[in-house]
N, C-alpha and C. Protein backbone atom coordinates (compact mmCIF):
# COMPACT_ATOMS: atom_id res chain seq x y z
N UNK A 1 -41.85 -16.12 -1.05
CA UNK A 1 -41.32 -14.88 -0.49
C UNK A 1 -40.82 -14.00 -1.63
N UNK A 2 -40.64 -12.87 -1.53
CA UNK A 2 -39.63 -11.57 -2.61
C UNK A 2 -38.86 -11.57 -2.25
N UNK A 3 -37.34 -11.34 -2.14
CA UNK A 3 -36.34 -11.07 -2.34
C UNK A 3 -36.58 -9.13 -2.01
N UNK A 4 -36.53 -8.85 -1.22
CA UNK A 4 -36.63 -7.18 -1.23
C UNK A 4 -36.06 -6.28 -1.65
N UNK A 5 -34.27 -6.86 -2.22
CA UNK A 5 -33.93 -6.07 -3.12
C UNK A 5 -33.80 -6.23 -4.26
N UNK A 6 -34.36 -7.56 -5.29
CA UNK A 6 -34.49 -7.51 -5.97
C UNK A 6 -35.70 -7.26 -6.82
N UNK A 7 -36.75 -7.43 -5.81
CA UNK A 7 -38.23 -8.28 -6.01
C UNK A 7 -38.42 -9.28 -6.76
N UNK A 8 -37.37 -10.03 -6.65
CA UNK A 8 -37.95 -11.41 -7.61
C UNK A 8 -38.26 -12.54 -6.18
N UNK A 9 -39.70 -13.45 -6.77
CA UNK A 9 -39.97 -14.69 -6.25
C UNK A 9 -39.50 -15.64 -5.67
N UNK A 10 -38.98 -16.32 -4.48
CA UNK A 10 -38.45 -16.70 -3.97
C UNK A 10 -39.19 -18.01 -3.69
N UNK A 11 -38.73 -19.23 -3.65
CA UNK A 11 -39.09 -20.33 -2.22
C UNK A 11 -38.36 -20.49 -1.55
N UNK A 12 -38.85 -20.34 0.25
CA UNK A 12 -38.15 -20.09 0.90
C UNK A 12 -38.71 -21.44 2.02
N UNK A 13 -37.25 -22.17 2.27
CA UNK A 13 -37.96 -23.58 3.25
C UNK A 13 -37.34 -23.60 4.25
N UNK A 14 -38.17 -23.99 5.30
CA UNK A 14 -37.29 -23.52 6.73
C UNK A 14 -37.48 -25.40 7.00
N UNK A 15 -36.42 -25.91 8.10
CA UNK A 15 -36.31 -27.31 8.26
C UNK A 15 -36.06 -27.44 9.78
N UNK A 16 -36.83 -28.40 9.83
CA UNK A 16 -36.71 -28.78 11.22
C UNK A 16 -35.58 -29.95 11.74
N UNK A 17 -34.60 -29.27 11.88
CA UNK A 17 -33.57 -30.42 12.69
C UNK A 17 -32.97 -30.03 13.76
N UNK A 18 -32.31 -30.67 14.42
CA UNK A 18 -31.59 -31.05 16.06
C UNK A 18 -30.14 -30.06 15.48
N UNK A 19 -30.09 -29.14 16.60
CA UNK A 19 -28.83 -28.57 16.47
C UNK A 19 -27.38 -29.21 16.66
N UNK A 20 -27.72 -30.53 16.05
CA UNK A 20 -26.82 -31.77 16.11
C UNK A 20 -26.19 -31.69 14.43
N UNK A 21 -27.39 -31.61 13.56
CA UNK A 21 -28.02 -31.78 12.15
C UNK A 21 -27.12 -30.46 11.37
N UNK A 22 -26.83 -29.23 12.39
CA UNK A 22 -26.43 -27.96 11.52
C UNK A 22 -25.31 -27.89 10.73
N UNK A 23 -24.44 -28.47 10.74
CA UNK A 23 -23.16 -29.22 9.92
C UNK A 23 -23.59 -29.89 8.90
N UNK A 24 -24.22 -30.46 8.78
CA UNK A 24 -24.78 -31.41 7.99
C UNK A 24 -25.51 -30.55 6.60
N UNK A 25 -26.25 -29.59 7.08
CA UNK A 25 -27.42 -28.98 6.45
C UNK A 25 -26.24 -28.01 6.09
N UNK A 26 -25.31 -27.40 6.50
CA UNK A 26 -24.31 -26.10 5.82
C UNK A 26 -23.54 -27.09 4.78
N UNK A 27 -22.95 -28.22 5.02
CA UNK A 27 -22.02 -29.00 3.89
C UNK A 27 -22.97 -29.43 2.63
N UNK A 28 -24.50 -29.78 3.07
CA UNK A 28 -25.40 -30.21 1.75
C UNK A 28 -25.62 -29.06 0.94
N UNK A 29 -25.82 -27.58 2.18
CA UNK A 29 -26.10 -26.35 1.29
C UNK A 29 -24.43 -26.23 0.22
N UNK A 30 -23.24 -25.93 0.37
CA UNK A 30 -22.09 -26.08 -0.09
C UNK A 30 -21.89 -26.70 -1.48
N UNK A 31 -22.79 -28.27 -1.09
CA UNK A 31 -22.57 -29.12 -2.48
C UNK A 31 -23.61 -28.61 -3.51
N UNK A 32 -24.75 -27.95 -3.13
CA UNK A 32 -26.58 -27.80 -3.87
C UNK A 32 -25.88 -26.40 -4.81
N UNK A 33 -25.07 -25.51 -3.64
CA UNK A 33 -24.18 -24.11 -4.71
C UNK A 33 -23.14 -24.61 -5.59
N UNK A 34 -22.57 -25.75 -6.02
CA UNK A 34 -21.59 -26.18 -6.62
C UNK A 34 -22.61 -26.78 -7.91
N UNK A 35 -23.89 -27.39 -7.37
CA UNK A 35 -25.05 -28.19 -8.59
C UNK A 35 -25.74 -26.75 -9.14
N UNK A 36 -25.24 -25.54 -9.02
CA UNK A 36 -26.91 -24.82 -9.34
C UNK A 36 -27.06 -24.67 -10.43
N UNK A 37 -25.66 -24.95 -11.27
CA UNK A 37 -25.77 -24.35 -13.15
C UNK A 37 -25.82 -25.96 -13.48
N UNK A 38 -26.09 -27.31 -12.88
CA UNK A 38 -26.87 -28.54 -13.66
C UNK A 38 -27.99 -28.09 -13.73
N UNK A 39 -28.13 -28.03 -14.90
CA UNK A 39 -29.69 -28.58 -15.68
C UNK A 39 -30.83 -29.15 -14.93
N UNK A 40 -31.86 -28.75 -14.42
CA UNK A 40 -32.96 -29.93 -13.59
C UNK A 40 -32.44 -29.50 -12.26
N UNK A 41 -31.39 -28.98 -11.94
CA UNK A 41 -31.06 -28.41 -10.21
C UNK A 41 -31.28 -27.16 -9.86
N UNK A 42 -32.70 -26.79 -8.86
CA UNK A 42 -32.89 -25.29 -8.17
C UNK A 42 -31.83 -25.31 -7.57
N UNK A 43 -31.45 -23.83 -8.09
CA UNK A 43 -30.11 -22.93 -7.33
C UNK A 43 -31.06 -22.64 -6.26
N UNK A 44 -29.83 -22.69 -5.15
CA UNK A 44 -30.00 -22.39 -3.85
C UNK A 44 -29.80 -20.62 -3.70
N UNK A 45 -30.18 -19.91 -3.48
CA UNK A 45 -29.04 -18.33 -3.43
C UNK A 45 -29.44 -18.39 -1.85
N UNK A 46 -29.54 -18.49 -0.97
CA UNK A 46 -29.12 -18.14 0.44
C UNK A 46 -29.68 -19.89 1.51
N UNK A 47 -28.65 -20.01 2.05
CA UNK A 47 -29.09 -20.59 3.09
C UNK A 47 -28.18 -20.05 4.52
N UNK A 48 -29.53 -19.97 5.26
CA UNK A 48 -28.83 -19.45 6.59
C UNK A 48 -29.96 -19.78 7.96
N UNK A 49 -29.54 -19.05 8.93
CA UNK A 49 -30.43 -20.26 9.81
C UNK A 49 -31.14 -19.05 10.45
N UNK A 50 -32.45 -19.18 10.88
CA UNK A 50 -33.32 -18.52 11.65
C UNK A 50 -33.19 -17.87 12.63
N UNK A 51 -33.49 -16.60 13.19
CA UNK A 51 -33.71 -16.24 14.82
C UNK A 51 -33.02 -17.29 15.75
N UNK A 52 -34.30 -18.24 15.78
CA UNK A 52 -34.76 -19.09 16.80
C UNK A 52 -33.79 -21.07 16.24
N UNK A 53 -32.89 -20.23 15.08
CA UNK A 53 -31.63 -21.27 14.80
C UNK A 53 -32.30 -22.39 13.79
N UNK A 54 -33.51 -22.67 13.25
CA UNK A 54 -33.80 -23.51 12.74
C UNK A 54 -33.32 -22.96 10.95
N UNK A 55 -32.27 -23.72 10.46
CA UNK A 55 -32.26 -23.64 9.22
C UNK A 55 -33.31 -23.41 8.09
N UNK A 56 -32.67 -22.06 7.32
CA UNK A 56 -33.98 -22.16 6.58
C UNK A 56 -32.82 -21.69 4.90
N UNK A 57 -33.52 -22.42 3.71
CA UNK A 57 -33.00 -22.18 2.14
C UNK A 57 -34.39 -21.71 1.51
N UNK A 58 -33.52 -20.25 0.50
CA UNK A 58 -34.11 -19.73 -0.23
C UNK A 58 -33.75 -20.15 -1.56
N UNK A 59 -34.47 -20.29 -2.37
CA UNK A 59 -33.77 -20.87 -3.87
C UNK A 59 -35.13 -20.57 -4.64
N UNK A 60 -34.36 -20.34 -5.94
CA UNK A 60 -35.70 -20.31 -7.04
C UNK A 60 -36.78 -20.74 -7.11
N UNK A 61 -38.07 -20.06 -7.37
CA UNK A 61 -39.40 -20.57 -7.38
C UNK A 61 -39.59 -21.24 -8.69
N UNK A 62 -40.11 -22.36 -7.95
CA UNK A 62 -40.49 -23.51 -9.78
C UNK A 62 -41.90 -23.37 -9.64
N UNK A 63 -42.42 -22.89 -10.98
CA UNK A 63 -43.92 -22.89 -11.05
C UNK A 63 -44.23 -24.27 -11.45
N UNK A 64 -45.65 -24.81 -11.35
CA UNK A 64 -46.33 -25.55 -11.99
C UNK A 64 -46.27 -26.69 -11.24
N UNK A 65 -46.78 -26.81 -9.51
CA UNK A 65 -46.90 -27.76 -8.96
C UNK A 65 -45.37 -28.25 -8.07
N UNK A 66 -45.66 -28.90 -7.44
CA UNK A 66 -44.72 -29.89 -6.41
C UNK A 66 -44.53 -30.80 -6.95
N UNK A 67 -42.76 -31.63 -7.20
CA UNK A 67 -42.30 -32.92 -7.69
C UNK A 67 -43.17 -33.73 -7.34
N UNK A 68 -43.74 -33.92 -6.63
CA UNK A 68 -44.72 -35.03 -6.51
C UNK A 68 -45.82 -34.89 -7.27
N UNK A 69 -46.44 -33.68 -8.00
CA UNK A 69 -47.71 -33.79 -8.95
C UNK A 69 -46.88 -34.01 -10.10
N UNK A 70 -45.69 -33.71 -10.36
CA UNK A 70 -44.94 -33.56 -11.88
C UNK A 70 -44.59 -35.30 -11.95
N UNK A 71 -43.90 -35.72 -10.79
CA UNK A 71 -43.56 -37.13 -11.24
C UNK A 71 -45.18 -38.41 -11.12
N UNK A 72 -46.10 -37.82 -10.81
CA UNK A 72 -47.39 -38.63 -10.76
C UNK A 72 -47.90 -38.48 -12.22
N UNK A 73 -47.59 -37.24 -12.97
CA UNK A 73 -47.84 -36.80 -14.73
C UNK A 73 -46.97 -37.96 -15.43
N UNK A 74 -45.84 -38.36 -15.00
CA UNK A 74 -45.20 -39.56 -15.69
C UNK A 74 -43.82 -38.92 -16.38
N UNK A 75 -42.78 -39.44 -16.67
CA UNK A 75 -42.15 -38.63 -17.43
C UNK A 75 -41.73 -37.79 -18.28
């Protein structure tokens, strides 16, 4: 996604959980904004929840594949 007022690149992930789960997903977002200046941790900059209530986080775009092709390259 862009960011529309900034135009910078975005990944933006929407999650599917039980409106049981939404506590859960605001206290993990909480701790991920406290990790974003570690080293090796995508900053989160927005999490908030959908229309239709399904949580969704925007955070920095990492180029060059999905953790799963990077950790199959080996360390």
């Amino acid at each position: 996604a862009t960011d529309v007022e900034t135009g910078t690149r975005m990944a933006v992930k929407v999650l599917s959980l039980d409106q049981s789960d939404h506590a859960r997903f605001q206290r993990e977002c909480g701790i991920l904004g406290q990790l974003s200046t570690v080293p090796g941790v995508v900053a989160v900059r927005q999490a908030t929840f959908a229309e239709d209530g399904r949580p969704v986080i925007a955070m920095d775009l990492m180029r060059g594949g999905s953790l799963a092709n990077r950790l199959e390259e080996g360390p």
